[in-house]
C-alpha atoms as a PDB file:
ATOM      1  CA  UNK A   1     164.778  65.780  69.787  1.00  0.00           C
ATOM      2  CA  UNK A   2     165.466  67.580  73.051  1.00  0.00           C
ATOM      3  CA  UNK A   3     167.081  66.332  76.053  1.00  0.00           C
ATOM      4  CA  UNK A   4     165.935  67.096  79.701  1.00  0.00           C
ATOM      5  CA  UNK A   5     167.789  67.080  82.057  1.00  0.00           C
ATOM      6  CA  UNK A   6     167.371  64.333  85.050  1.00  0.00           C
ATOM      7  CA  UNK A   7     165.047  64.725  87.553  1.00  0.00           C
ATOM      8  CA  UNK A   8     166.813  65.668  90.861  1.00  0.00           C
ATOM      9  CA  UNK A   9     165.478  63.510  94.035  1.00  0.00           C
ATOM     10  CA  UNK A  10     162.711  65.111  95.606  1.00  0.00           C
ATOM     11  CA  UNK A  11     163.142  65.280  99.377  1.00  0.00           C
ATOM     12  CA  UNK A  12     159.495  64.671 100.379  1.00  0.00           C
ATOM     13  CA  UNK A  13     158.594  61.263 100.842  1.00  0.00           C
ATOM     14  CA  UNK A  14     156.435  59.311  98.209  1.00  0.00           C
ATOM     15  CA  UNK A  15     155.200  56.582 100.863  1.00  0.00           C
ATOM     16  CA  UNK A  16     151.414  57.114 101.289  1.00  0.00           C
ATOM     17  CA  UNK A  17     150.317  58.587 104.959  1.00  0.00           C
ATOM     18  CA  UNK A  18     148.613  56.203 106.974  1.00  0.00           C
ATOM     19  CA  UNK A  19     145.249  58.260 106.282  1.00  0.00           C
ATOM     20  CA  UNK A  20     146.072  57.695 102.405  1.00  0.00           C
ATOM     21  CA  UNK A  21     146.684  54.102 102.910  1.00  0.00           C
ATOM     22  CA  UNK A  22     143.259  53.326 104.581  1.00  0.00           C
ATOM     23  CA  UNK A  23     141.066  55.530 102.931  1.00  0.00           C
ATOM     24  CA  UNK A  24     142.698  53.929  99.426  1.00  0.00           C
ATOM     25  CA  UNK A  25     141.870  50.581 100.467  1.00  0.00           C
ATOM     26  CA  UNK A  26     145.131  49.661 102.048  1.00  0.00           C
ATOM     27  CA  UNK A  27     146.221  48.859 105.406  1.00  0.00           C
ATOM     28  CA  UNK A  28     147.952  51.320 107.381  1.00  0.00           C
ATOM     29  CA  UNK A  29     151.416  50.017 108.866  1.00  0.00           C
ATOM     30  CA  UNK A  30     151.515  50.587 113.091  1.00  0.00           C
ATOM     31  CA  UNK A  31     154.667  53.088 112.751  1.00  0.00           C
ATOM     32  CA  UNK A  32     152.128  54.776 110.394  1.00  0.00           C
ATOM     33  CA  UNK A  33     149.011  55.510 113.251  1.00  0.00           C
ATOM     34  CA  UNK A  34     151.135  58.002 114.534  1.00  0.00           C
ATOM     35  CA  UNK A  35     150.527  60.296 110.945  1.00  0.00           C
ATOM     36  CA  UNK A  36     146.734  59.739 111.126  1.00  0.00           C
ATOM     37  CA  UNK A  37     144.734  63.053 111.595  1.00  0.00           C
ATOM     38  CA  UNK A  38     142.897  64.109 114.693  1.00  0.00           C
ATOM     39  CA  UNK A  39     139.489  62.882 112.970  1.00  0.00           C
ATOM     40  CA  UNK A  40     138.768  60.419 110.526  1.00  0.00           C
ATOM     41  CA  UNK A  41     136.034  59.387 108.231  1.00  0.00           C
ATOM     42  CA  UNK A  42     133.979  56.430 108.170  1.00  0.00           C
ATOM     43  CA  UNK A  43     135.037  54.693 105.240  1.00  0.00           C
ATOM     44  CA  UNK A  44     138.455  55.118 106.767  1.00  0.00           C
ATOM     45  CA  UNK A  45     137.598  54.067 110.469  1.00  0.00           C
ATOM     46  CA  UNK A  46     135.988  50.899 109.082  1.00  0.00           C
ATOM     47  CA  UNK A  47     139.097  49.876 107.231  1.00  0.00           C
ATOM     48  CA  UNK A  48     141.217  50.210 110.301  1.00  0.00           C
ATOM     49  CA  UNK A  49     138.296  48.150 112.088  1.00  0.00           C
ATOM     50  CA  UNK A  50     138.159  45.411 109.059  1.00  0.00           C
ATOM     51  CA  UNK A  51     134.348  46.162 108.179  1.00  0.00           C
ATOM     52  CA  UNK A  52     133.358  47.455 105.016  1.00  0.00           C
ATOM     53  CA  UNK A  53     131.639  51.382 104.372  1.00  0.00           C
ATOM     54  CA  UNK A  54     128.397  49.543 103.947  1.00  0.00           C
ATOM     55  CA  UNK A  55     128.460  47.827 107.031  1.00  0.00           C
ATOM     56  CA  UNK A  56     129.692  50.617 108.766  1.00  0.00           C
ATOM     57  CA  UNK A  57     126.939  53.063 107.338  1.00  0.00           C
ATOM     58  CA  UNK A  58     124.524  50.718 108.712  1.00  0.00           C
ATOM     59  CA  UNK A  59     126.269  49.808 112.228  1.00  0.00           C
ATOM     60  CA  UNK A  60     125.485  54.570 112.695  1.00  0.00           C
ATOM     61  CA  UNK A  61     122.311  54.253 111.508  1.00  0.00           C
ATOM     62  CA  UNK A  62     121.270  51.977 114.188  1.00  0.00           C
ATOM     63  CA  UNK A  63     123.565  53.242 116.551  1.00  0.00           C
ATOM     64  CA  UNK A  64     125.777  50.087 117.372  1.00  0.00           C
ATOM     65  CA  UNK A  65     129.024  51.437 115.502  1.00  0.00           C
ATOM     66  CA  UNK A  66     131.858  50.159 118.210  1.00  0.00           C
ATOM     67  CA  UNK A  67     133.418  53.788 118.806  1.00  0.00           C
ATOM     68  CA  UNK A  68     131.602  57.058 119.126  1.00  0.00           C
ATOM     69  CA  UNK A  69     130.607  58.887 115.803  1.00  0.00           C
ATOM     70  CA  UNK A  70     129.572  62.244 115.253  1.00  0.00           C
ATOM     71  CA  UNK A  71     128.605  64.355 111.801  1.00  0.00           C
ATOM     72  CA  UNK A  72     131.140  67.097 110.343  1.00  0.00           C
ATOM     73  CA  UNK A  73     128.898  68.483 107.629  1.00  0.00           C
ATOM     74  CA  UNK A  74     127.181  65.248 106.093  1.00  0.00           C
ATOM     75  CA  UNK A  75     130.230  63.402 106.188  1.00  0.00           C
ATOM     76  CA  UNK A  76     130.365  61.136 109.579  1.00  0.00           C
ATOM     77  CA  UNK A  77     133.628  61.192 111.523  1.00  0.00           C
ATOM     78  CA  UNK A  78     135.564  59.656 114.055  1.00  0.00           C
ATOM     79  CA  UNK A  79     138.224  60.829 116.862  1.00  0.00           C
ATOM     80  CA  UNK A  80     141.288  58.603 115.956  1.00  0.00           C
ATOM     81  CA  UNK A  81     142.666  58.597 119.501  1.00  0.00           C
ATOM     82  CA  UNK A  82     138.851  56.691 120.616  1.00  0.00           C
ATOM     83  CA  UNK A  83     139.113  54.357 117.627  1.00  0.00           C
ATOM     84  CA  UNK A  84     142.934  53.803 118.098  1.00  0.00           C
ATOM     85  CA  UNK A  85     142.377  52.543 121.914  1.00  0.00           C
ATOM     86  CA  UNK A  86     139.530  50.599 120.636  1.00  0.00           C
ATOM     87  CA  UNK A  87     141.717  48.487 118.632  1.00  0.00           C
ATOM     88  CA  UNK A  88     144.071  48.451 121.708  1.00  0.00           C
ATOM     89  CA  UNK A  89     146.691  50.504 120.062  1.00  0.00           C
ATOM     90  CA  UNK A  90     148.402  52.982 122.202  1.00  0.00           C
ATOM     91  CA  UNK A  91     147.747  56.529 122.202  1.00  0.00           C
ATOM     92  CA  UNK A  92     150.704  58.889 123.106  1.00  0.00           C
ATOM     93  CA  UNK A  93     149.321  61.835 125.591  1.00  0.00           C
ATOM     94  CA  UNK A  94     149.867  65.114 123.740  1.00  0.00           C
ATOM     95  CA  UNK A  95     153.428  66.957 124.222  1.00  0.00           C
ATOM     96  CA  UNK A  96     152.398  69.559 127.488  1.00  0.00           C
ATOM     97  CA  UNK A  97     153.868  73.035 126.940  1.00  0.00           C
ATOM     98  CA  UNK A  98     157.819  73.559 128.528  1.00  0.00           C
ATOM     99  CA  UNK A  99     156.237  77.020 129.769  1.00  0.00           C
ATOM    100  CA  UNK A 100     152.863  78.450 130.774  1.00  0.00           C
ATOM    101  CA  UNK A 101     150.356  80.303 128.359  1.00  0.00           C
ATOM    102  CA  UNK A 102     150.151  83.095 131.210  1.00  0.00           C
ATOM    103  CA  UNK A 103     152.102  84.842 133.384  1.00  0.00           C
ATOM    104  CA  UNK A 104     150.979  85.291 136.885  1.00  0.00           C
END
């Protein structure tokens, strides 16, 4: 029978992202939020709010979800930064550019 030869140790981290965590069922960790995309879907946004999909399906339809929503496509999504400061979590302001995008 062959040998192979150990597996060397992958650099990449095998720790779920925060988005995996939620949309898996799990809850994300706070030093995860930071990972989470721009967006994210219902399912998702309701995990990180403690509500299940089907109450959260029904909370759009009659327009009383707690954050904004809005439809990508026919999925229904939701701006993490919005949702974030809902649950009183706080939002770092995006890095500013050192230099400007034009010269005068």
């Amino acid at each position: 029978m062959a040998e192979f030869p150990a597996a060397e140790p992958s650099s990449m981290s095998t720790q779920p992202t925060a988005a995996a965590r939620a949309a898996s069922g799990g809850v994300p960790r706070l030093a995860d939020l930071s990972d989470l995309p721009p967006t994210l879907d219902l399912t998702t946004a309701a995990r990180l709010l403690g509500i299940g999909r089907s109450t959260a399906y029904a909370l759009v339809r009659d327009d009383r979800f707690p954050c904004p929503t809005f439809k990508a496509g026919h999925q229904h999504r939701v701006a993490t930064a919005v949702l974030l400061r809902l649950l009183g979590i706080a939002v770092p302001e995006p890095d500013q550019p050192e230099t400007p995008l034009h010269s005068e």
